[in-house]
Protein backbone atom coordinates (compact mmCIF):
# COMPACT_ATOMS: atom_id res chain seq x y z
CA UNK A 1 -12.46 14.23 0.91
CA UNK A 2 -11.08 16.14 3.54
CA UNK A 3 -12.46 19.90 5.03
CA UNK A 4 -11.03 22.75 2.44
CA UNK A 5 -7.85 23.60 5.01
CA UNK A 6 -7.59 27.11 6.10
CA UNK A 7 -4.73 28.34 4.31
CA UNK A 8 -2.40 27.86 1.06
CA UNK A 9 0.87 26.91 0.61
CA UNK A 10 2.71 27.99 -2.96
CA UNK A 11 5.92 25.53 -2.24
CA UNK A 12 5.83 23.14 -5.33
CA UNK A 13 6.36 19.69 -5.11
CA UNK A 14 9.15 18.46 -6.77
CA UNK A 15 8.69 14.59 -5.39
CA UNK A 16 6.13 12.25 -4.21
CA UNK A 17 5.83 9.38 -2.35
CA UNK A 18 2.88 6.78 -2.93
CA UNK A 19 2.52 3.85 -0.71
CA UNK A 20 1.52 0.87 -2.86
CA UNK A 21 -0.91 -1.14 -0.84
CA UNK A 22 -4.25 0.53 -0.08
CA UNK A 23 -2.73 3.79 -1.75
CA UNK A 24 -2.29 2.90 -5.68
CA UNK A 25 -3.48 -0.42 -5.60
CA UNK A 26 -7.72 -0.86 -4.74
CA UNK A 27 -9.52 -3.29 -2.92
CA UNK A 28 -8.76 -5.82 -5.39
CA UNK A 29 -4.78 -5.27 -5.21
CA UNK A 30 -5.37 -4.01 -9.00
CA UNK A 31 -4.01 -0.85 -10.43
CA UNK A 32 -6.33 1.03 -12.15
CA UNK A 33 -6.21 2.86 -15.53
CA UNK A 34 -7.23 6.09 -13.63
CA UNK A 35 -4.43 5.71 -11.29
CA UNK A 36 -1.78 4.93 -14.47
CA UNK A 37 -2.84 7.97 -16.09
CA UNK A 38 -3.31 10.35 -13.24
CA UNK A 39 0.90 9.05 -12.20
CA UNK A 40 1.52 9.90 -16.35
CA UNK A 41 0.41 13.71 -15.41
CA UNK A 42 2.27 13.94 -12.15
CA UNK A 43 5.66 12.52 -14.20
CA UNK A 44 5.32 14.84 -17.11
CA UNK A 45 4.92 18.18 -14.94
CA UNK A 46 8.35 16.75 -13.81
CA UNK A 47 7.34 15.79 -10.63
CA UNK A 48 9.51 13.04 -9.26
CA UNK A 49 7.59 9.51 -8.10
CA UNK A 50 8.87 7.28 -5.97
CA UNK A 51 7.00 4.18 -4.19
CA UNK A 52 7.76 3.43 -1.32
CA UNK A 53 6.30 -0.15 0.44
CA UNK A 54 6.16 -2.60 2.93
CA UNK A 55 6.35 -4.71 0.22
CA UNK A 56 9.72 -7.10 -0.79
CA UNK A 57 11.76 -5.50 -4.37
CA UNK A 58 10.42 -8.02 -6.36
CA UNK A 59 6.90 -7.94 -5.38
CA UNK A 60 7.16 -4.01 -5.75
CA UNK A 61 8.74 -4.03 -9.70
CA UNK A 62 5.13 -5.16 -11.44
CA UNK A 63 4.02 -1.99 -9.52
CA UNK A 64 6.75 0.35 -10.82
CA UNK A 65 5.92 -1.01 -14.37
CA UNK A 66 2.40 -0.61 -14.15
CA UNK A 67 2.72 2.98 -13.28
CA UNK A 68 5.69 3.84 -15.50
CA UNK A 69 8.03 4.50 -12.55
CA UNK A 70 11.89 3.74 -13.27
CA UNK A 71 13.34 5.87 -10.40
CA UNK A 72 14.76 4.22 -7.10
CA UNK A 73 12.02 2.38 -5.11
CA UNK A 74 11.77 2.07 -1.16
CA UNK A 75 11.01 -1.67 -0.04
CA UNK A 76 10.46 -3.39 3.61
CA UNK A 77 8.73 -0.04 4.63
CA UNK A 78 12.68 1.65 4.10
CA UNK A 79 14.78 -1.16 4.73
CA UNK A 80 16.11 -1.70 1.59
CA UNK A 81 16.20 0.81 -1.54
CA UNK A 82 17.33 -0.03 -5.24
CA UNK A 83 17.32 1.16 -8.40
CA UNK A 84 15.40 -0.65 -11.21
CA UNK A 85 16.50 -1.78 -14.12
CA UNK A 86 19.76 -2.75 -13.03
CA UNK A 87 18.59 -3.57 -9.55
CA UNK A 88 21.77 -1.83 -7.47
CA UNK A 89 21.19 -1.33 -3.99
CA UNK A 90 21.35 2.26 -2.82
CA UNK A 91 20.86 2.01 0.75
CA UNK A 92 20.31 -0.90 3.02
CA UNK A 93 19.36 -1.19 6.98
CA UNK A 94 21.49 -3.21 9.42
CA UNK A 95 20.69 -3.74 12.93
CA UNK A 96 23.20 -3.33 15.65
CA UNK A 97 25.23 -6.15 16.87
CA UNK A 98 23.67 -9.04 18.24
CA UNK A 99 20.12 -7.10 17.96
CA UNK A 100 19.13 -9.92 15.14
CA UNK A 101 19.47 -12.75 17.05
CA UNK A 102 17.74 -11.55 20.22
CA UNK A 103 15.24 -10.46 18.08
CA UNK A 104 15.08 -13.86 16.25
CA UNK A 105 14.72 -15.54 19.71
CA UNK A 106 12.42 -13.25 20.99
CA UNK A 107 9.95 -13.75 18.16
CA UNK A 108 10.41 -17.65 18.65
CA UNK A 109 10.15 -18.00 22.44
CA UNK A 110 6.74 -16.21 21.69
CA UNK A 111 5.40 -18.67 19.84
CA UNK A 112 5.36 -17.60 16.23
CA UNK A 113 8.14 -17.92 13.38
CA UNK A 114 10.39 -15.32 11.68
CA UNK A 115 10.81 -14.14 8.34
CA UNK A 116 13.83 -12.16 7.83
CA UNK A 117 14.47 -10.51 4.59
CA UNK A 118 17.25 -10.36 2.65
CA UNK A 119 18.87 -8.38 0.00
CA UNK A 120 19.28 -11.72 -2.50
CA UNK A 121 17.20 -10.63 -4.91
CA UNK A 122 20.52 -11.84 -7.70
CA UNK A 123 19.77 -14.85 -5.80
CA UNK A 124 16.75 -15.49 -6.72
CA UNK A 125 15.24 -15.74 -2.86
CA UNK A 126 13.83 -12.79 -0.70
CA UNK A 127 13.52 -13.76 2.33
CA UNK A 128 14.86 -16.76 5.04
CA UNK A 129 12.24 -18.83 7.42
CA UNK A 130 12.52 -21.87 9.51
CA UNK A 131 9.93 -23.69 8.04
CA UNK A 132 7.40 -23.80 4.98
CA UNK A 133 4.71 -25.45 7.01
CA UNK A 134 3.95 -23.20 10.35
CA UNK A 135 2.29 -24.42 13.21
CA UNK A 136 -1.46 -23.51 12.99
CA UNK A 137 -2.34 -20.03 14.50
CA UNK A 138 -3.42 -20.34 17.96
CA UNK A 139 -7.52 -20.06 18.44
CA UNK A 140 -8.70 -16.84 19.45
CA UNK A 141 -8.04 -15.47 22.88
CA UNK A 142 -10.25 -12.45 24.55
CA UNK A 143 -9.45 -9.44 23.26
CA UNK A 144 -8.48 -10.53 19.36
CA UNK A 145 -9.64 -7.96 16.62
CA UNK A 146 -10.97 -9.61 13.58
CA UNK A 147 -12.39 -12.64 15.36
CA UNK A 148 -12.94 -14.20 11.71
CA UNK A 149 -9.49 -13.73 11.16
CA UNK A 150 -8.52 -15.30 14.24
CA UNK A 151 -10.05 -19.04 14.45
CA UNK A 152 -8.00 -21.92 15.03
CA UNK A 153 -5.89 -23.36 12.40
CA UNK A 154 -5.92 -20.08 10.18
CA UNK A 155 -2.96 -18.66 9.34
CA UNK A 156 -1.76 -15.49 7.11
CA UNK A 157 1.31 -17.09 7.69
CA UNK A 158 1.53 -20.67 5.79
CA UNK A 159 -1.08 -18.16 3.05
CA UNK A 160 2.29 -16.30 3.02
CA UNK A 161 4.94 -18.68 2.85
CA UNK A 162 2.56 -21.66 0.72
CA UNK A 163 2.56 -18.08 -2.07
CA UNK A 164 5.79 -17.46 -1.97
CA UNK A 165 7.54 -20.46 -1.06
CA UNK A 166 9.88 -20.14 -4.42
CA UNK A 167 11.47 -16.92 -3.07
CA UNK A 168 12.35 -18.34 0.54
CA UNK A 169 15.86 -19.64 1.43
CA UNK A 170 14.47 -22.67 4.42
CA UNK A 171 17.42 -22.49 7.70
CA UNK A 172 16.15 -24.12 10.39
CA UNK A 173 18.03 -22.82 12.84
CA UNK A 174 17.70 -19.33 11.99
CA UNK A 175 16.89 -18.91 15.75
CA UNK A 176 20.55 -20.02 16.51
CA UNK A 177 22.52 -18.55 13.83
CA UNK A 178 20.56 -15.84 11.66
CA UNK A 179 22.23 -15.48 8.15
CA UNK A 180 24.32 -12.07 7.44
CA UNK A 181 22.98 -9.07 5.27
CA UNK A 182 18.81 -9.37 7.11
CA UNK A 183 17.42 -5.89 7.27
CA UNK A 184 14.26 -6.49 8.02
CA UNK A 185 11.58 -8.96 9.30
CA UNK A 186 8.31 -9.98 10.42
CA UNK A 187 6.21 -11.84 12.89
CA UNK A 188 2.05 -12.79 11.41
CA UNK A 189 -0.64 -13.40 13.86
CA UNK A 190 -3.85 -12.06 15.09
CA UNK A 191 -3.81 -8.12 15.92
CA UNK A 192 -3.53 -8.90 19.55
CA UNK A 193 -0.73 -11.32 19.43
CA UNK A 194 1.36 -9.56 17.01
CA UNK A 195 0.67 -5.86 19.26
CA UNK A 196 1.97 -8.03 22.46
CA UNK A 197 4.61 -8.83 20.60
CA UNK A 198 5.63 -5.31 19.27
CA UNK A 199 5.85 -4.41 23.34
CA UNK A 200 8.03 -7.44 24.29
CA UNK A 201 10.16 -6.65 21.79
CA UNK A 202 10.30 -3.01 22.44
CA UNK A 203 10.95 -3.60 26.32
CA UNK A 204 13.85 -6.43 25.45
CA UNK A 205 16.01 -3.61 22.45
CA UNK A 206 14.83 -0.41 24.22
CA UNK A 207 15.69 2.31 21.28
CA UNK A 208 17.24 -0.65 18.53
CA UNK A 209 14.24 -1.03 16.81
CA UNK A 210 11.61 0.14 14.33
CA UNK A 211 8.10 -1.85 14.48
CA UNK A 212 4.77 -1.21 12.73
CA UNK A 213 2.07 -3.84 13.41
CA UNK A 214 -0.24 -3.35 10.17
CA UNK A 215 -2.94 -5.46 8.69
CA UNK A 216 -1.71 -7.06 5.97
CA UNK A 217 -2.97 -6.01 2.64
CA UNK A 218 -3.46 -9.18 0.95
CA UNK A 219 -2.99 -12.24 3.43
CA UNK A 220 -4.63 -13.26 7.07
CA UNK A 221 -3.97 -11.52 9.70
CA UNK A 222 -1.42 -8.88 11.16
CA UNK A 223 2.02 -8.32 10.53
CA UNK A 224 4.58 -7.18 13.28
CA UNK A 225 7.14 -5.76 11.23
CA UNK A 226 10.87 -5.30 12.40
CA UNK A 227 13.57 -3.18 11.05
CA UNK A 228 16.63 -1.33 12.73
CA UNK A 229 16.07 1.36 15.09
CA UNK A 230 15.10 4.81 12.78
CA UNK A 231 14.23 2.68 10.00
CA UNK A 232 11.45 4.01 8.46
CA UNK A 233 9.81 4.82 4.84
CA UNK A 234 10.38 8.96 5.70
CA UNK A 235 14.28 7.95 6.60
CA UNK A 236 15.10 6.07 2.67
CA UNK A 237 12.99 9.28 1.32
CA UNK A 238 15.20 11.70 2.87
CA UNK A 239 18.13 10.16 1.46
CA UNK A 240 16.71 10.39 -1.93
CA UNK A 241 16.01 13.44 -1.78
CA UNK A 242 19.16 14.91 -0.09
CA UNK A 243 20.83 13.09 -3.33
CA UNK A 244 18.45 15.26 -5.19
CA UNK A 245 18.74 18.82 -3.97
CA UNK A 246 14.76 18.50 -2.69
CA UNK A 247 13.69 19.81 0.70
CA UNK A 248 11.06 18.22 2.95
CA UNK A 249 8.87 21.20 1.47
CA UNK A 250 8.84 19.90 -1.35
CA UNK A 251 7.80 16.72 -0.51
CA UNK A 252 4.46 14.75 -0.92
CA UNK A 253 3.89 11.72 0.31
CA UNK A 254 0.82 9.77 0.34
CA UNK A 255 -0.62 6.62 2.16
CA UNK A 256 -2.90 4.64 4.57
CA UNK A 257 -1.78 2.93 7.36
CA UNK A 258 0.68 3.75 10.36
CA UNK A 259 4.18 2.56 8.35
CA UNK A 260 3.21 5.83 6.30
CA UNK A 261 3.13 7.99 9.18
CA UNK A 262 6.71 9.14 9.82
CA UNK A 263 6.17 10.56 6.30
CA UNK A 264 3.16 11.68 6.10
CA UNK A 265 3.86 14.25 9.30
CA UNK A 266 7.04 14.89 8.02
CA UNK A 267 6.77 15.62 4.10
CA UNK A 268 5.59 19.14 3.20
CA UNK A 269 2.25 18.18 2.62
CA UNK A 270 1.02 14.44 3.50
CA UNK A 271 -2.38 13.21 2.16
CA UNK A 272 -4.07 10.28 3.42
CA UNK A 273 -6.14 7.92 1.36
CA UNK A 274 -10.18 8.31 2.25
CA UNK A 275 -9.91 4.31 3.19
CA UNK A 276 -6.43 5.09 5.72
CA UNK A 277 -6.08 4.28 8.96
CA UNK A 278 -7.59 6.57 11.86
CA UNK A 279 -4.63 7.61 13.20
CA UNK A 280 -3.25 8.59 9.81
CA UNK A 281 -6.24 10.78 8.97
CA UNK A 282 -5.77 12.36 11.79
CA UNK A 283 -1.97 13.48 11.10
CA UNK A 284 -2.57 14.09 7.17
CA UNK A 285 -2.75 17.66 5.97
CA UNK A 286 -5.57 16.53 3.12
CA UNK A 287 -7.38 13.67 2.87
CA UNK A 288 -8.60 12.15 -0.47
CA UNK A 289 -10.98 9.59 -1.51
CA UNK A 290 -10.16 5.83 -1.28
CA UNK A 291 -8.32 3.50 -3.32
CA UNK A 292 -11.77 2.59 -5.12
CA UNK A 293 -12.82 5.55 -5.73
CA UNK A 294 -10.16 7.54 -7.25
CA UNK A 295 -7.42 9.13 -4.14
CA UNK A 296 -4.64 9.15 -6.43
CA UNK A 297 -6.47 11.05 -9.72
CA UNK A 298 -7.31 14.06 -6.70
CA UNK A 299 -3.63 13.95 -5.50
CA UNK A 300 -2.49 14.60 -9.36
CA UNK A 301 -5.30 17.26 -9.18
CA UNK A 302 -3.85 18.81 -5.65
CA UNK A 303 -0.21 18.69 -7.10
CA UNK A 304 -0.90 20.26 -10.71
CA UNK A 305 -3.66 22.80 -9.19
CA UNK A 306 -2.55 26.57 -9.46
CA UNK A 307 -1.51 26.36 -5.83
CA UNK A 308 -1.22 23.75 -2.87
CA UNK A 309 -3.11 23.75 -0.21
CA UNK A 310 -2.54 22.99 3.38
């Protein structure tokens, strides 16, 4: 838990945000009962809840179930956001012309493959890839973080793709001819590899794009992840809540690794999960314990306490 902060705030929150990964989900990528029930109180002081992921729509619903959570959800870390139970998209990113492509080619001529999402979830597919069966990942250079994560022949990426291999629509040459309606995308490698590759990219679309590269929560290695230029969770929130009538003071959002930071600084008071990222610790107004050991029960606690603090 975080330092008691030196003054108090009395703006109530009317919505919050939870990331999913490392935020309500523990080490295990469970959902606990404590979590369920600590969401329950937060929803019946009328407090809005919204998650809001790097993770596809369909991989996100179980979540939304679990937690009792039937409001609009924010997927591809803002990308895409629909509304369960009739699945309707509400907003959806699109990158500038010819931006895709480049990108596509980019991500290709730098050795690693593509996975561009989609909004096909009617489809029955999530995402489109070149290839179920990857290359193997390169062996570890100098300089790799996570050398056990970084041998020769592992790769988060066939994990990904071998998992989810139902949900992928195969074009093989998505490099020459990227299909219509992608708002998002990823690259998977070692930290190094997929940071280098966050730069090139940056230096080729100067101001088109929106890249995190995170550790993914439940698969080898890191994930470069691409979106349109201002794409970001904090961007689908505030169009939520402009439809709502809520102000960024009203706001908390909560989470633990740098695709939660434009929200966390933003949102009228942003907590970060004991197990969070450095740099997200350092830009949270609170801090609470980690995933395992009961964050979420203190945010209910923060947000149904006789004041807020700050």
């Amino acid at each position: 838990m975080t330092e008691q902060p030196a003054t108090v705030a009395t703006v109530p929150t009317r919505l919050l945000v939870l990331d999913v990964d490392g935020t309500v989900t523990d080490s295990r990528h469970q959902i606990t009962a404590a979590t369920c029930a600590a969401v329950a109180r937060i929803l019946a002081a009328g407090i809005r809840v919204v998650l809001a992921t790097g993770r596809r729509y369909r991989d996100t619903l179980p979540v939304a179930e679990r937690l009792g959570i039937q409001g609009p959800m924010i997927t591809a870390s803002g990308g895409l956001v629909k509304r369960p139970p009739d699945h309707v998209t509400l907003a959806r990113a699109e990158f500038g012309p010819g931006v895709l492509q480049g990108v596509v080619e980019t991500i290709v001529a730098a050795g690693h493959e593509p996975v561009l999402y989609s909004d096909s979830f009617a489809a029955g597919f999530d995402f489109h890839c070149r290839t179920l069966s990857p290359a193997p990942t390169p062996g570890r250079r100098a300089g790799d973080v996570d050398p056990e994560l970084s041998g020769a022949g592992v790769s988060g990426l066939a994990e990904y793709l071998e998992r989810n291999a139902g949900l992928a629509q195969v074009v093989p040459d998505l490099h020459v001819a990227p299909p219509p309606g992608v708002f998002a995308g990823f690259a998977m490698g070692p930290q190094r590899s997929m940071l280098d590759l966050e730069r090139t990219l940056h230096a080729a679309f100067p101001g088109q794009l929106s890249t995190h590269t995170i550790r993914s929560p439940r698969y080898l290695h890191w994930m470069c992840e691409i979106a349109p230029a201002d794409v970001t969770k904090w961007s689908a929130v505030t169009l939520l809540a402009r439809e709502w009538g809520i102000a960024a003071a009203e706001i908390c959002a909560v989470g633990d690794d740098v695709n939660d930071l434009p929200m966390i600084e933003a949102a009228g008071l942003g907590i970060a999960m004991g197990n969070a990222r450095p740099a997200v610790l350092a830009a949270a107004d609170r801090i609470v314990g980690r995933h395992d050991d009961g964050g979420i029960v203190e945010v209910a606690d923060i947000l149904l306490g006789a004041g807020r603090t700050r």
